[in-house]
C-alpha atoms as a PDB file:
ATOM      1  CA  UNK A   1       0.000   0.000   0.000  1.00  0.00           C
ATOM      2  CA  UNK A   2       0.758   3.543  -0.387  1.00  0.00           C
ATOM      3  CA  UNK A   3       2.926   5.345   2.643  1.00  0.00           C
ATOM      4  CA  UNK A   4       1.006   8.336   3.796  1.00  0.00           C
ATOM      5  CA  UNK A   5       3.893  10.735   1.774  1.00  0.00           C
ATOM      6  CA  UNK A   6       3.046   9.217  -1.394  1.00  0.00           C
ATOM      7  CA  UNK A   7      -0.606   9.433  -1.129  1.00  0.00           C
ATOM      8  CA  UNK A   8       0.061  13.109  -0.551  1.00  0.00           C
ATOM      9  CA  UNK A   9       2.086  13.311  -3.554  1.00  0.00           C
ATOM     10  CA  UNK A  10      -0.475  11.837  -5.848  1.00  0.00           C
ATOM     11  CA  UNK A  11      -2.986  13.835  -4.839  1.00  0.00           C
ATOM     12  CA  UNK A  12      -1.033  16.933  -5.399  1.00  0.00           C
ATOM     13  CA  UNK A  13       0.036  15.955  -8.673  1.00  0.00           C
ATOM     14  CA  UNK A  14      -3.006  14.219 -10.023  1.00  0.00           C
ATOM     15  CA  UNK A  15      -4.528  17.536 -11.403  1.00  0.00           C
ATOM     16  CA  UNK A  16      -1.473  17.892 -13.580  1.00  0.00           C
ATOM     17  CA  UNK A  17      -1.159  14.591 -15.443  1.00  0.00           C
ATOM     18  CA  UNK A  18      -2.967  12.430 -17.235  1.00  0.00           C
ATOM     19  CA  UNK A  19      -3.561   8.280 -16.443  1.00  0.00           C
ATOM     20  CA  UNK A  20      -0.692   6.854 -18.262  1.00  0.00           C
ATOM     21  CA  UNK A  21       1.676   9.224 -16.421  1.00  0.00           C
ATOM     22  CA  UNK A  22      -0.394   8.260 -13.505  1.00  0.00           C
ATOM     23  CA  UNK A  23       0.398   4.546 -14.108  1.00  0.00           C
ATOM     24  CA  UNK A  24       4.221   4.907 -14.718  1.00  0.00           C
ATOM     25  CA  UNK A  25       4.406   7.446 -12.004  1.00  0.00           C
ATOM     26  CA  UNK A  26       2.839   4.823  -9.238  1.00  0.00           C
ATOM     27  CA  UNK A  27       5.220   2.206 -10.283  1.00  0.00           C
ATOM     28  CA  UNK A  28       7.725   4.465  -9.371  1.00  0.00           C
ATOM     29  CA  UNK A  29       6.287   5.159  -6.157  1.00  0.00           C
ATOM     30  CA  UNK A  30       6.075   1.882  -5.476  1.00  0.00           C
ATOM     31  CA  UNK A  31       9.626   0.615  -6.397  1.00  0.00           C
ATOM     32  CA  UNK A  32      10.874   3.135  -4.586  1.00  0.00           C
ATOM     33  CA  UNK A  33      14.419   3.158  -4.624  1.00  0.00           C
ATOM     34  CA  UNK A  34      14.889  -0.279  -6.618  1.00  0.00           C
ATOM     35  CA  UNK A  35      13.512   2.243  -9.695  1.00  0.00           C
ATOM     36  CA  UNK A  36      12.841   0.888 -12.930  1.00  0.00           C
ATOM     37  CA  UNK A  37      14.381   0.820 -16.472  1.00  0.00           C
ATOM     38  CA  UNK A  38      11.912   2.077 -19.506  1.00  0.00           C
ATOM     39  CA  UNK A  39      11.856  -1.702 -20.411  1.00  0.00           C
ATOM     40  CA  UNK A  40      10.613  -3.026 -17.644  1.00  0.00           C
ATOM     41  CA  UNK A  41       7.836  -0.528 -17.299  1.00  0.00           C
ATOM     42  CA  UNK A  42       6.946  -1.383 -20.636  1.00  0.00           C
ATOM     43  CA  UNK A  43       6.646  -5.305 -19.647  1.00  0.00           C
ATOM     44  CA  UNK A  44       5.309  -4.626 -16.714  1.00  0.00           C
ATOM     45  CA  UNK A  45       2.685  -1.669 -17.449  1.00  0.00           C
ATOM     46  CA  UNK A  46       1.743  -3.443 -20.805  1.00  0.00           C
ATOM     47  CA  UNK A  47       2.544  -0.141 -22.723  1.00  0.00           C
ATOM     48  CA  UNK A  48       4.532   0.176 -26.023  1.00  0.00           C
ATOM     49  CA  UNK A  49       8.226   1.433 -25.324  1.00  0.00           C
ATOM     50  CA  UNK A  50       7.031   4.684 -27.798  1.00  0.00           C
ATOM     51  CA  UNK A  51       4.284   5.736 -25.084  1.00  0.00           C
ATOM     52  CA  UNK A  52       6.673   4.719 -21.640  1.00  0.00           C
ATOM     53  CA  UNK A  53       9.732   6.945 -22.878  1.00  0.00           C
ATOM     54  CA  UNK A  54       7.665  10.275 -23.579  1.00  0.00           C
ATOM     55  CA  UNK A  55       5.923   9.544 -20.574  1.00  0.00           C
ATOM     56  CA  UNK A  56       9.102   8.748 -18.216  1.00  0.00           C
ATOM     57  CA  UNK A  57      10.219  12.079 -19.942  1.00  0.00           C
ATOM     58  CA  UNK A  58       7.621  14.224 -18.968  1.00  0.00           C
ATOM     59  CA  UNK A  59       7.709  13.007 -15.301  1.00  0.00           C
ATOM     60  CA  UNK A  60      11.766  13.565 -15.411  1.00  0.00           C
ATOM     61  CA  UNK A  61      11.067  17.168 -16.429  1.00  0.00           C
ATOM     62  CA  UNK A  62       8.232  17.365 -13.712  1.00  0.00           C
ATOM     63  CA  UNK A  63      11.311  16.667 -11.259  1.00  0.00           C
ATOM     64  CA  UNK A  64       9.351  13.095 -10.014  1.00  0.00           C
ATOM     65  CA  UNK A  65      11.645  10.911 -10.992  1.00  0.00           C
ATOM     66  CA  UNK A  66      15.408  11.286 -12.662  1.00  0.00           C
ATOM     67  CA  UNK A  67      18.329   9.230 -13.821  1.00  0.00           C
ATOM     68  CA  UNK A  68      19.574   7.111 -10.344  1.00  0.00           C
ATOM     69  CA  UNK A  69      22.941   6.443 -12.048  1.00  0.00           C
ATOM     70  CA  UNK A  70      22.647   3.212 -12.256  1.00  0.00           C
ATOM     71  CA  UNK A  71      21.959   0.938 -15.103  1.00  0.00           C
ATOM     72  CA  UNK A  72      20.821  -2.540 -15.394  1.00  0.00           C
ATOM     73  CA  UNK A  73      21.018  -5.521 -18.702  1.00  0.00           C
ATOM     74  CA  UNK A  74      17.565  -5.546 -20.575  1.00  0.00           C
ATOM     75  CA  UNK A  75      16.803  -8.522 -22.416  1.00  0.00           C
ATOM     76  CA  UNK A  76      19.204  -8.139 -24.893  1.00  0.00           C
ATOM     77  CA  UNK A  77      21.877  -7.756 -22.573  1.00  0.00           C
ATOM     78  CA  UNK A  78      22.433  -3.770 -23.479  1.00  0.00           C
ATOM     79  CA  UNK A  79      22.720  -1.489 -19.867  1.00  0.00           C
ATOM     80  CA  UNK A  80      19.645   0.347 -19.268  1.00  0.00           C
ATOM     81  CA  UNK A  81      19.108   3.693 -17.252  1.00  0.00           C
ATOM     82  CA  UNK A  82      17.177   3.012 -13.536  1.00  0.00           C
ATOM     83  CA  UNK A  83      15.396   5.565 -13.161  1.00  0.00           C
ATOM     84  CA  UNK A  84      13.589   6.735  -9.708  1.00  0.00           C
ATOM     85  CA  UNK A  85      11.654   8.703  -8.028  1.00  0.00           C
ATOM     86  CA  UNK A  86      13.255  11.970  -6.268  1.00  0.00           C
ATOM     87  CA  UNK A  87      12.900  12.676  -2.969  1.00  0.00           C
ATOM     88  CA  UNK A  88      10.606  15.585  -4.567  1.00  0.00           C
ATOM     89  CA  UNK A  89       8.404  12.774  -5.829  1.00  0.00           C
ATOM     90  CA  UNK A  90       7.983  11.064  -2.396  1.00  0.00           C
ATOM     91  CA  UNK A  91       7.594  13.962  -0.399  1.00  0.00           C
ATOM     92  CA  UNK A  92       5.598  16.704  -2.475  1.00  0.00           C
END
């Protein structure tokens, strides 16, 4: 379940983006610091990889989430940007 700083979070942003932003943006919440690459929100939100990466974007220029500086192998072994949420994104 949500932590009582996230569910403030999402309520403040939820008049400024729209439901697929929503999606990503409460995976992110709930991975926390484990983060995600744009891959694996694709496999795991069922979205095409040309909708996640516009929608990542928009979020990483919202300040929610950026680039954790870390990277991790996607399925065909290439490194991958984690991204996260900022500590901005948890605690609006």
């Amino acid at each position: 379940m949500y932590q009582r700083t996230s569910l403030q979070a999402k309520r403040k942003i939820e008049p400024q983006i729209g439901s697929i932003q929503h999606k990503v943006y409460d995976y992110f919440i709930a991975r926390q610091w484990h983060g995600a690459t744009d891959q694996e929100l694709e496999q795991v939100l069922h979205l095409d990889g040309n909708t996640i990466r516009p929608t990542r974007g928009s979020l990483v220029k919202k300040g929610l989430i950026h680039d954790s500086g870390t990277t991790r192998k996607n399925n065909k072994g290439n490194d991958c940007i984690v991204w996260v949420v900022t500590e901005e994104g948890m605690l609006l």
